[in-house]
Every structure is written in C-alpha cells, then in structure tokens.
C-alpha atoms as a PDB file:
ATOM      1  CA  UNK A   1      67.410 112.989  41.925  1.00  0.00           C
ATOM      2  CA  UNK A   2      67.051 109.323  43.164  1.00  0.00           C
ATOM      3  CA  UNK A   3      63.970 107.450  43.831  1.00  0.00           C
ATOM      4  CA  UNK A   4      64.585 105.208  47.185  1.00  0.00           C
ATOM      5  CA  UNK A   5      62.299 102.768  48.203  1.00  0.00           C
ATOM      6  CA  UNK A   6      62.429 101.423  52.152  1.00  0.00           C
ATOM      7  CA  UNK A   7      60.638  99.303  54.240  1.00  0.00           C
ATOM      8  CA  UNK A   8      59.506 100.600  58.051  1.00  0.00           C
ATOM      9  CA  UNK A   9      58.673  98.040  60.772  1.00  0.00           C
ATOM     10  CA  UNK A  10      57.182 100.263  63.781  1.00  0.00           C
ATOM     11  CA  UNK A  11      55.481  99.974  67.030  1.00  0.00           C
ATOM     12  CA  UNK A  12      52.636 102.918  66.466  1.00  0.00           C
ATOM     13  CA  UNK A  13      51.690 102.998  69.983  1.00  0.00           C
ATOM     14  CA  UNK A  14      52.641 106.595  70.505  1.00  0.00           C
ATOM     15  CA  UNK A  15      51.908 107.666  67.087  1.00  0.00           C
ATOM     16  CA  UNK A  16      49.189 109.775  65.277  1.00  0.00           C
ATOM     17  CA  UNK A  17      49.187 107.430  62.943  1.00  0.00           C
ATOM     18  CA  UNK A  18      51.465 106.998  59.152  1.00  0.00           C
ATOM     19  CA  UNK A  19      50.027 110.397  57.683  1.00  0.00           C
ATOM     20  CA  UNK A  20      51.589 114.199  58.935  1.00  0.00           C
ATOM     21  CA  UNK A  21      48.981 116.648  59.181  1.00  0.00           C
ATOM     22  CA  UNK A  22      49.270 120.257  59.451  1.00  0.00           C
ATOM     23  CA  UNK A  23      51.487 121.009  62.075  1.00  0.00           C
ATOM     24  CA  UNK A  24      51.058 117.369  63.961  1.00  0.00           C
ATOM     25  CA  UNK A  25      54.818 115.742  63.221  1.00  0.00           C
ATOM     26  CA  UNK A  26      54.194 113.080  65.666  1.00  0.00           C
ATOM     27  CA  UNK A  27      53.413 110.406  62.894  1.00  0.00           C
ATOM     28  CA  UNK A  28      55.893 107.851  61.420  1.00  0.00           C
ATOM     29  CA  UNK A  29      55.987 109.905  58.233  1.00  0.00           C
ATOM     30  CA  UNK A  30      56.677 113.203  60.290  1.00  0.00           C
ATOM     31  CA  UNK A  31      59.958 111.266  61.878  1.00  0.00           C
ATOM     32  CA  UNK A  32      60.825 109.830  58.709  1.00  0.00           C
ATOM     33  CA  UNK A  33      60.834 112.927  56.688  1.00  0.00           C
ATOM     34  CA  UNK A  34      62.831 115.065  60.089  1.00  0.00           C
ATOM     35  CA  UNK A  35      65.873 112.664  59.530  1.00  0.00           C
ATOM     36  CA  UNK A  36      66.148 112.163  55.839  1.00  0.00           C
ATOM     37  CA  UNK A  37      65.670 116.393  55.771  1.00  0.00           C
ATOM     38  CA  UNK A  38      68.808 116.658  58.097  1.00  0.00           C
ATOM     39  CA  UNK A  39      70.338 114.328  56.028  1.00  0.00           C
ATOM     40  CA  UNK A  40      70.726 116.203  53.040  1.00  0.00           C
ATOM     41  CA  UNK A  41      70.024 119.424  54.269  1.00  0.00           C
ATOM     42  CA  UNK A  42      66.416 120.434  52.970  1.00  0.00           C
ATOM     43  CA  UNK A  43      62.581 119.139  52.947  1.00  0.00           C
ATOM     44  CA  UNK A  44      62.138 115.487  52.096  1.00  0.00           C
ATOM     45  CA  UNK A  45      58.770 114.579  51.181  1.00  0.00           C
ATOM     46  CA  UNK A  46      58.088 110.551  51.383  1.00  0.00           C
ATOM     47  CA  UNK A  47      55.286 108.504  50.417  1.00  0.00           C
ATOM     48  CA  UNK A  48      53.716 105.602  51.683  1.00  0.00           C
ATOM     49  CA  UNK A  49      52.042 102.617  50.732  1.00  0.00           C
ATOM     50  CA  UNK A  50      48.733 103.129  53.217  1.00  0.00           C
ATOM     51  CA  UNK A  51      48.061 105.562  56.118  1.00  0.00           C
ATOM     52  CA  UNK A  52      47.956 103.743  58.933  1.00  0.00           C
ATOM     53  CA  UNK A  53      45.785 104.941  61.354  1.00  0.00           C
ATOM     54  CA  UNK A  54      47.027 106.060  64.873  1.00  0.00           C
ATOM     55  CA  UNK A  55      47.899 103.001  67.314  1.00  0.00           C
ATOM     56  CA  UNK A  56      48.336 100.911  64.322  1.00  0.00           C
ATOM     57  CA  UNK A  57      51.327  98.546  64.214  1.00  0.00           C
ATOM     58  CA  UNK A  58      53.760  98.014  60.264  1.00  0.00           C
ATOM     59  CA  UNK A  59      55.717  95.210  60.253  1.00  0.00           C
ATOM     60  CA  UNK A  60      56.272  96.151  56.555  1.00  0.00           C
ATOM     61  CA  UNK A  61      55.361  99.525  55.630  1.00  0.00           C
ATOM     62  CA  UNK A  62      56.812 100.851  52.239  1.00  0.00           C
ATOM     63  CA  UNK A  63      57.473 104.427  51.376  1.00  0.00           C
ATOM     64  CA  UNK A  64      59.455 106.063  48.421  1.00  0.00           C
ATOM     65  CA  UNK A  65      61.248 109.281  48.143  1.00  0.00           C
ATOM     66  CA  UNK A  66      63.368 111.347  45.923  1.00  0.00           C
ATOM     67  CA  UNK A  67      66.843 113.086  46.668  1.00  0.00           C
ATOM     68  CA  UNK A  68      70.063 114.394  45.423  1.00  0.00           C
ATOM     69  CA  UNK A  69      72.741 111.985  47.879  1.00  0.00           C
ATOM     70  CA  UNK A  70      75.873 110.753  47.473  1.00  0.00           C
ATOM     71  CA  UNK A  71      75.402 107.670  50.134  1.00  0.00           C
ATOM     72  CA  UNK A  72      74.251 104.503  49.048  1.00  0.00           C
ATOM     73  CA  UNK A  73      71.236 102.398  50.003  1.00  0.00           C
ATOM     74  CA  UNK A  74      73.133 100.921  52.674  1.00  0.00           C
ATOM     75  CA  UNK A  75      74.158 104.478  54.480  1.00  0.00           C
ATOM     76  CA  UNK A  76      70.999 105.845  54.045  1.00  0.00           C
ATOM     77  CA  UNK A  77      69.239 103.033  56.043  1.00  0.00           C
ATOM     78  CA  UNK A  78      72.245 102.755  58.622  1.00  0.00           C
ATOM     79  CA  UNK A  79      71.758 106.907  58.694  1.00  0.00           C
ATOM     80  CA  UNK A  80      67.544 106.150  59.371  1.00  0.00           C
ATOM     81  CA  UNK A  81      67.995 103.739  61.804  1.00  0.00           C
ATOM     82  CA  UNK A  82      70.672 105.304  63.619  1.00  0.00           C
ATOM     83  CA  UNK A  83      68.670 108.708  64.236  1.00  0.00           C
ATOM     84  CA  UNK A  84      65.081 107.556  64.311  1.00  0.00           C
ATOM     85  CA  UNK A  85      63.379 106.596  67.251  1.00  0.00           C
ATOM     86  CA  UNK A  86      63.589 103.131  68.970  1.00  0.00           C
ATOM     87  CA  UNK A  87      60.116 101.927  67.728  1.00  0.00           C
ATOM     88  CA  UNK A  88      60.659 102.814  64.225  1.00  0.00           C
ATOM     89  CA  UNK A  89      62.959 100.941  62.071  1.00  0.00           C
ATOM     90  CA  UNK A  90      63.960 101.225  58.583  1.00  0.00           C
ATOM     91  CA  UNK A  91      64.348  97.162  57.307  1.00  0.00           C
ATOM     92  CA  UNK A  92      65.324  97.778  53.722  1.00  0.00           C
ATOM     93  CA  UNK A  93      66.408 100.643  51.456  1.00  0.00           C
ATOM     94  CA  UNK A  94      66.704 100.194  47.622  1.00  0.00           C
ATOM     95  CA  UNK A  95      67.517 102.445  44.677  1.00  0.00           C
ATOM     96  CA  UNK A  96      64.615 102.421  41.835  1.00  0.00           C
ATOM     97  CA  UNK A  97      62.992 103.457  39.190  1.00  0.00           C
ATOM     98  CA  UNK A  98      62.152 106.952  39.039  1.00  0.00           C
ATOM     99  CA  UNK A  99      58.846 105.692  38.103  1.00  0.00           C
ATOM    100  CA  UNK A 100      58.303 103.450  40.813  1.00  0.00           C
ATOM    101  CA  UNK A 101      55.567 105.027  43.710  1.00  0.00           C
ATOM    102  CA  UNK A 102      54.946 102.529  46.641  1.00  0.00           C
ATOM    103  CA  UNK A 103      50.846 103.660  46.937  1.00  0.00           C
ATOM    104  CA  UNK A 104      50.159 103.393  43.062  1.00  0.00           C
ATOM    105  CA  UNK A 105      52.485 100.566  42.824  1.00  0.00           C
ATOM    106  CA  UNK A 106      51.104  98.490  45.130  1.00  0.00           C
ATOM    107  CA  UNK A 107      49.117  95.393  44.112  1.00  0.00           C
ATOM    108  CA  UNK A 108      47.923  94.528  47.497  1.00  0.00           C
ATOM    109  CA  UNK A 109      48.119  94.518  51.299  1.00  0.00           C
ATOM    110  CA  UNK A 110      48.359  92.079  54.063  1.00  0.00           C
ATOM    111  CA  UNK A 111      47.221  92.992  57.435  1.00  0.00           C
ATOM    112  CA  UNK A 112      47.075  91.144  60.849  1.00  0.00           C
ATOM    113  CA  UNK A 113      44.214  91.187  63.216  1.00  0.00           C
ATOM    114  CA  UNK A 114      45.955  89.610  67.096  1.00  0.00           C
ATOM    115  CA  UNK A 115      42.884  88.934  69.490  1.00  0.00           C
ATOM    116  CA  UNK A 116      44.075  87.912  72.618  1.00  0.00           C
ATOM    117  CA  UNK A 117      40.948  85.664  73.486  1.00  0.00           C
ATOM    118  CA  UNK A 118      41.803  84.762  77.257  1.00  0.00           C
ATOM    119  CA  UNK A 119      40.706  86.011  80.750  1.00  0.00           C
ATOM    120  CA  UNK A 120      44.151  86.244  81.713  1.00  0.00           C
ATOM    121  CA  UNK A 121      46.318  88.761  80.269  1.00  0.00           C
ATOM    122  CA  UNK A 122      49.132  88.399  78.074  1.00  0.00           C
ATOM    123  CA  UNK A 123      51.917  90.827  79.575  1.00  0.00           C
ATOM    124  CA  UNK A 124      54.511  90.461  77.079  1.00  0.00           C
ATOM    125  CA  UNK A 125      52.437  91.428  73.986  1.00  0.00           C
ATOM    126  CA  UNK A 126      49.621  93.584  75.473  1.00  0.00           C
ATOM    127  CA  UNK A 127      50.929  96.149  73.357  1.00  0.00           C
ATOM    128  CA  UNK A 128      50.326  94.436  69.745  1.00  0.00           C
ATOM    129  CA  UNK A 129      47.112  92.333  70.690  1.00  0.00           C
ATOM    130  CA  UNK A 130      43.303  93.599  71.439  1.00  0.00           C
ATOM    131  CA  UNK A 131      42.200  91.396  74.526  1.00  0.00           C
ATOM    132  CA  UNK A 132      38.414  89.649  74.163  1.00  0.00           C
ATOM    133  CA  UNK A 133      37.462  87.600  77.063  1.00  0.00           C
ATOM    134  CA  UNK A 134      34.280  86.328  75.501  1.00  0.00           C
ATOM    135  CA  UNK A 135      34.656  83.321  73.666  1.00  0.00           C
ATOM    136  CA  UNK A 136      34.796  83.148  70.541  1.00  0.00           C
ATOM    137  CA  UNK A 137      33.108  80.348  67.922  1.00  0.00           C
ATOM    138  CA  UNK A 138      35.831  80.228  64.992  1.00  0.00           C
ATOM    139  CA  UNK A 139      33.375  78.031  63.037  1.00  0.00           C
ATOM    140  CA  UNK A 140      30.972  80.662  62.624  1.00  0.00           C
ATOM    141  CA  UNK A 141      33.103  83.414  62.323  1.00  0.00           C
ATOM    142  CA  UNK A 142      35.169  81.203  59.357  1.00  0.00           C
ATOM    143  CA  UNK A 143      31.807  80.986  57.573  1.00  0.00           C
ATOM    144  CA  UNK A 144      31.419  84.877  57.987  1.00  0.00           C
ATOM    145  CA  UNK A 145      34.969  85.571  56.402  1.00  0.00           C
ATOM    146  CA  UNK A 146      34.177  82.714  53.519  1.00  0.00           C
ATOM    147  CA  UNK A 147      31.332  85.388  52.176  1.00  0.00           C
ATOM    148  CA  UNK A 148      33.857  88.473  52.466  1.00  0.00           C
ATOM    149  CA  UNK A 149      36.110  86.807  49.957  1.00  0.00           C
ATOM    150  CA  UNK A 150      35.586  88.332  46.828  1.00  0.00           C
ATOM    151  CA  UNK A 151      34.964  91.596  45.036  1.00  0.00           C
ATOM    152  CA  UNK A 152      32.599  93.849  46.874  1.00  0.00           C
ATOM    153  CA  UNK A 153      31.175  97.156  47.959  1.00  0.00           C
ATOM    154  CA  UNK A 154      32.530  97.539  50.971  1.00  0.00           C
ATOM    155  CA  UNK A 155      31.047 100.399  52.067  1.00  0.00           C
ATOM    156  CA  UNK A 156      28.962  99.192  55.345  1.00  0.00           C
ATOM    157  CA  UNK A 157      32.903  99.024  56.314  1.00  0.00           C
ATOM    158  CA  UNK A 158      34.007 101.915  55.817  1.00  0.00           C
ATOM    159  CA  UNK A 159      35.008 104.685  58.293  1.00  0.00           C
ATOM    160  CA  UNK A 160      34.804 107.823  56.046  1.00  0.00           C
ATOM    161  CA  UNK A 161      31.409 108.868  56.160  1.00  0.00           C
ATOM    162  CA  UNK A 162      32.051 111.264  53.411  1.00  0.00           C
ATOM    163  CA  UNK A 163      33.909 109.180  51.100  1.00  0.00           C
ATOM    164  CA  UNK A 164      33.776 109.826  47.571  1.00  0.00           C
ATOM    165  CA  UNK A 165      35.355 107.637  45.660  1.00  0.00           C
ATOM    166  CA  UNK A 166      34.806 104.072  45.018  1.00  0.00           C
ATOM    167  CA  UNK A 167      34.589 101.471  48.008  1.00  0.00           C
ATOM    168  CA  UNK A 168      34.597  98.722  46.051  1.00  0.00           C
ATOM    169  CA  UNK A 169      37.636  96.433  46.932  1.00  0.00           C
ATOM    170  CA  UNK A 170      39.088  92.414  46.431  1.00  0.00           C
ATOM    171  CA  UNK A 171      39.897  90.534  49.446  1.00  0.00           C
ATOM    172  CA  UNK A 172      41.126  87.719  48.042  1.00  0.00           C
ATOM    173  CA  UNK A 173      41.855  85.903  51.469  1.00  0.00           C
ATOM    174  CA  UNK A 174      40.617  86.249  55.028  1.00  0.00           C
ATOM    175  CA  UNK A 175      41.952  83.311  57.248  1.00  0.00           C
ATOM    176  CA  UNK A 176      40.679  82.863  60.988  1.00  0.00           C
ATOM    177  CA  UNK A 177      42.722  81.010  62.731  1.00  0.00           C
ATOM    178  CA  UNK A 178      43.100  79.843  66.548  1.00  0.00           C
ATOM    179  CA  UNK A 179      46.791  79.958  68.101  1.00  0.00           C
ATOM    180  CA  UNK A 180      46.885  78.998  71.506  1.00  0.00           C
ATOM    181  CA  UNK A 181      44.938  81.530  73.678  1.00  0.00           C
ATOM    182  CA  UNK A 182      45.024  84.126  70.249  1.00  0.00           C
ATOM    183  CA  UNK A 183      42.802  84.666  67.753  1.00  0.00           C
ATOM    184  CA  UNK A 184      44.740  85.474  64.314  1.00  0.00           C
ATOM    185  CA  UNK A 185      42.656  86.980  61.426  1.00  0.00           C
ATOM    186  CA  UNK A 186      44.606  87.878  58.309  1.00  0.00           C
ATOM    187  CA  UNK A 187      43.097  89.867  55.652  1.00  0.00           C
ATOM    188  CA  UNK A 188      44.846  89.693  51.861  1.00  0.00           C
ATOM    189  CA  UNK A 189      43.119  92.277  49.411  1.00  0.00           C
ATOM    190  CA  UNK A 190      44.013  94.809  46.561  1.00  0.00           C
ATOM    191  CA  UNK A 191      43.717  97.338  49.247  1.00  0.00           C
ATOM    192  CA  UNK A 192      41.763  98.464  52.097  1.00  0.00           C
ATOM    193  CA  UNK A 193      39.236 101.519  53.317  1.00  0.00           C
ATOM    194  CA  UNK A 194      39.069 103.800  56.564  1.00  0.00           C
ATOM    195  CA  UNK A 195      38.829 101.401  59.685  1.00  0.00           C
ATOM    196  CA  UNK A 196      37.898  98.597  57.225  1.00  0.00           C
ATOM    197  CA  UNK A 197      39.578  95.711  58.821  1.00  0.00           C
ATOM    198  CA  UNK A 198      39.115  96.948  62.070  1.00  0.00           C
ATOM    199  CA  UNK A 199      35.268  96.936  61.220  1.00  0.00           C
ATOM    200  CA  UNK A 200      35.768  93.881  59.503  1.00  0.00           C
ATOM    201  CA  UNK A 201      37.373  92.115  62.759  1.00  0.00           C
ATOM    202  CA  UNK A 202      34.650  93.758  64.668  1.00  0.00           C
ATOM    203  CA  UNK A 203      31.505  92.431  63.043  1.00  0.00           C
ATOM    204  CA  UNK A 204      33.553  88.700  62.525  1.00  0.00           C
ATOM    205  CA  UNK A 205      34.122  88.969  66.844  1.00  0.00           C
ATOM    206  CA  UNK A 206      30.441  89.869  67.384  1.00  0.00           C
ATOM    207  CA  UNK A 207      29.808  86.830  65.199  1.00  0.00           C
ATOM    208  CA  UNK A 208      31.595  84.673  66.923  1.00  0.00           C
ATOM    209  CA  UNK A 209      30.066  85.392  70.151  1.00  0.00           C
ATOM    210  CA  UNK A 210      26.874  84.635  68.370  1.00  0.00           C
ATOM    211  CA  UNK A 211      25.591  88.049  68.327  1.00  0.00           C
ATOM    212  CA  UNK A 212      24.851  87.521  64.587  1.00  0.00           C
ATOM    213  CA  UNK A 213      24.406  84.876  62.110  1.00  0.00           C
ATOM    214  CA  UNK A 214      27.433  84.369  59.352  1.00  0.00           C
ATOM    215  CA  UNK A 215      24.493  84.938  56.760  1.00  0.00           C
ATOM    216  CA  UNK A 216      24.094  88.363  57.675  1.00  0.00           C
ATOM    217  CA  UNK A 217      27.249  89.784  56.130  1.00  0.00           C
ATOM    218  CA  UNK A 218      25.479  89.173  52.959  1.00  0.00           C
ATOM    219  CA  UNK A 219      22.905  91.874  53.947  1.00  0.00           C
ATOM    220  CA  UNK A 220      25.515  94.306  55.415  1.00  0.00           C
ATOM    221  CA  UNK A 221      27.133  94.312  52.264  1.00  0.00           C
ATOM    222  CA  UNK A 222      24.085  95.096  50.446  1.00  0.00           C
ATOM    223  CA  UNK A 223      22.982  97.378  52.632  1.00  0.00           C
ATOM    224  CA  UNK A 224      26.344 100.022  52.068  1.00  0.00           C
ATOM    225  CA  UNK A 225      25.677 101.079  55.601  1.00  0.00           C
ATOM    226  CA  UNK A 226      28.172 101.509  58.023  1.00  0.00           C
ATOM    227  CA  UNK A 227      25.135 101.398  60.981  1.00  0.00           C
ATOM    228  CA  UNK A 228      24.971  97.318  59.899  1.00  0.00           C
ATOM    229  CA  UNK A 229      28.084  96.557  60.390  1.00  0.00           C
ATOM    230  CA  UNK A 230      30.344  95.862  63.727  1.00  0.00           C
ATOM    231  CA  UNK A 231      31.836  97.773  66.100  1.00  0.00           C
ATOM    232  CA  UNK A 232      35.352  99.518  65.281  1.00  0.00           C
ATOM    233  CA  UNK A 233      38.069  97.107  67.417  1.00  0.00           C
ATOM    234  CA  UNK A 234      40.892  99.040  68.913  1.00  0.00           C
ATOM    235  CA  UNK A 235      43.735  99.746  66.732  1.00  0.00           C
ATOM    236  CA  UNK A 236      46.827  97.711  68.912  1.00  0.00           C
ATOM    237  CA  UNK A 237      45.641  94.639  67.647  1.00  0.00           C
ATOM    238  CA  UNK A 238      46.248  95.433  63.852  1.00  0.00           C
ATOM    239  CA  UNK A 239      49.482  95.556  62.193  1.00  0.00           C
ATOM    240  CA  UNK A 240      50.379  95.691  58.348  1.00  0.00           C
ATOM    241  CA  UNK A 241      52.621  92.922  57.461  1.00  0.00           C
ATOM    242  CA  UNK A 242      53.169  93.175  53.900  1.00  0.00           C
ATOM    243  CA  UNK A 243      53.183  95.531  50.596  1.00  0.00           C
ATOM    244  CA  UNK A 244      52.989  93.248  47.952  1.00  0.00           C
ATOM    245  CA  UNK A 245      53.922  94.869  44.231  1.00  0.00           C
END
C-alpha cells in the first residue's frame, strides 16, 4: 500500500461540509473517496487536514490516503480531476511516507475571512464573500485581533458546546486588512475549534461597528463562554488557504 498526499481547492457552496457522515455523501470527502473507490475497485478511506464546515470554501485542503495502484501521482490526480465535480479540484498529488497523516502532521492552518463591506453588491464573488453594509472601524477591530495573538483558551469561541478536549490553541497571526470595498481578516494558528474563526470574525465585525470595546476580548477569553462572544458569520466568506507541515 501507498500513502498519497493531495491538495483540494473547492467551492463548498453545495456541500455538507469536508466530513461524510452516516449515509450523507454529499461532502468533499464523500466525492473524493466515490472516485478514488472506482479507481481501484474497492473502499478508499481519506483523511483530511480539518473538517470544514458546510458552505466553507479550501483553497488548500490536504488529505492522505492509502492504496494498492499501479498509476503514478500524476494519473491519479489527472484520474481525480477528470471525474470529480467542477467545484472540486485536486491541485497536487504526491507519494509519501507511510507515516505521514495530513491532520496529525499538520503544524498549522491559514484561513481567510472576505467581508464584502459595501452597500452595493459584488456580483462576481458573492459566492466567496459575506456582505456587511455597516461600516466598519479597522482601527478598533486591529486592536481587538492584537489581544487574540497568542496562546489562549479559546473556548468563549468555540461552537461545540460539549467539547471535551482541550480548547486551548496559538494564533500566532491575525491581520485585518482593508482592500478596496473588502474587508480581509486572516487568521494563522496551530489549529482551529468548531466555528472558531467564524466567531472570531463575528465578535472583531461587532467591534468594529463599535458595538464593543477592543478591551473586552480580554474578558471573553476569561470568561470560556461562548454567550460573550460574537455572533457566528455565515460560512461563504471563509475559505482555508493553507496546510502548513
């Protein structure tokens, strides 16, 4: 058997989301695992980096998976992207170590936040951008994300109510930035919880429109209470760009 690591780029619009459950095979792993079974002619099993959550966007999702083929990397991807839908795509395919697992691997994540902070709406890109009329102070929301930065409990973030393992995570950059009529956040951390950046984005937005103070994030992260935090922005606007290992 061969481990194969790839890289996915998809539009998760119509998706449940990265993770098959039960009998729900309309997720990017379901699709994946369909073609690479008729491929060889039984059940491939793949892993991936993070579950992305339904409506969420990869730019540069990694998975691994093991097989008995005799194609190379090459025909395997041109196999992938020749039978997978049109919004999934298969960007790289490597042979490696039988060791190698592209969750445990991984030594962090970046994701993409697109706010599309305008009154009139961006046609071309609705698709991959949340739209926020209200405007938006970057000053006080880059004096929010300065006090993310950091180890911390980030449980007041965190969408699992029931979680049970640890919430503590690095972020070890979150840049705000304004381009044009968009607001760009980009989170960089060791890895990321339920709805976290989404929750994240949300309680930076209200901040911006001067709902809060910056100096509160301080207290939502000591509090370890979801109820503190932001709302939950809509998933179109996030996309994970990069697995880094």
């Amino acid at each position: 058997m061969t481990n194969f690591r790839i890289t996915v780029a998809y539009d998760g619009s119509r998706y449940g989301g990265w993770q098959r459950l039960g009998g729900q095979d309309n997720t990017i792993q379901g699709k994946l695992e369909h073609v690479l079974s008729e491929m060889v002619g039984h059940r491939v099993e793949i892993h991936g980096a993070g579950r992305t959550d339904a409506g969420v966007h990869a730019r540069g999702q990694v998975a691994h998976f093991k097989i008995e083929t005799g194609k190379t990397p090459d025909e395997i991807r041109a196999y992938l992207n020749r039978y997978l839908p049109e919004d999934i795509a298969v960007t790289a395919c490597d042979a490696v170590d039988d060791r190698f697992h592209a969750r445990l691997n991984a030594k962090a994540k970046r994701y993409v936040y697109r706010i599309w902070n305008s009154a009139t709406p961006n046609v071309f890109e609705r698709k991959y951008l949340c739209r926020w009329e209200a405007p938006l102070d970057l000053e006080r929301m880059q004096a929010a994300a300065v006090r993310l930065v950091g180890e911390h409990d980030f449980k007041a973030f965190c969408g699992n109510k029931r979680m049970k393992k640890s919430t503590v995570r690095t972020i070890y950059e979150l840049r705000v930035e304004r381009i044009g009529d968009e607001v760009r956040l980009t989170f960089y951390g060791t890895g990321f919880l339920q709805y976290m950046v989404r929750i994240l984005t949300g309680t930076l937005v209200e901040i911006g429109e001067g709902k809060r103070a910056p100096e509160e994030i301080d207290e939502i992260l000591a509090s370890r209470d979801r109820a503190q935090a932001g709302i939950t922005m809509p998933p179109q606007g996030l996309t994970l760009d990069e697995v880094i290992y």
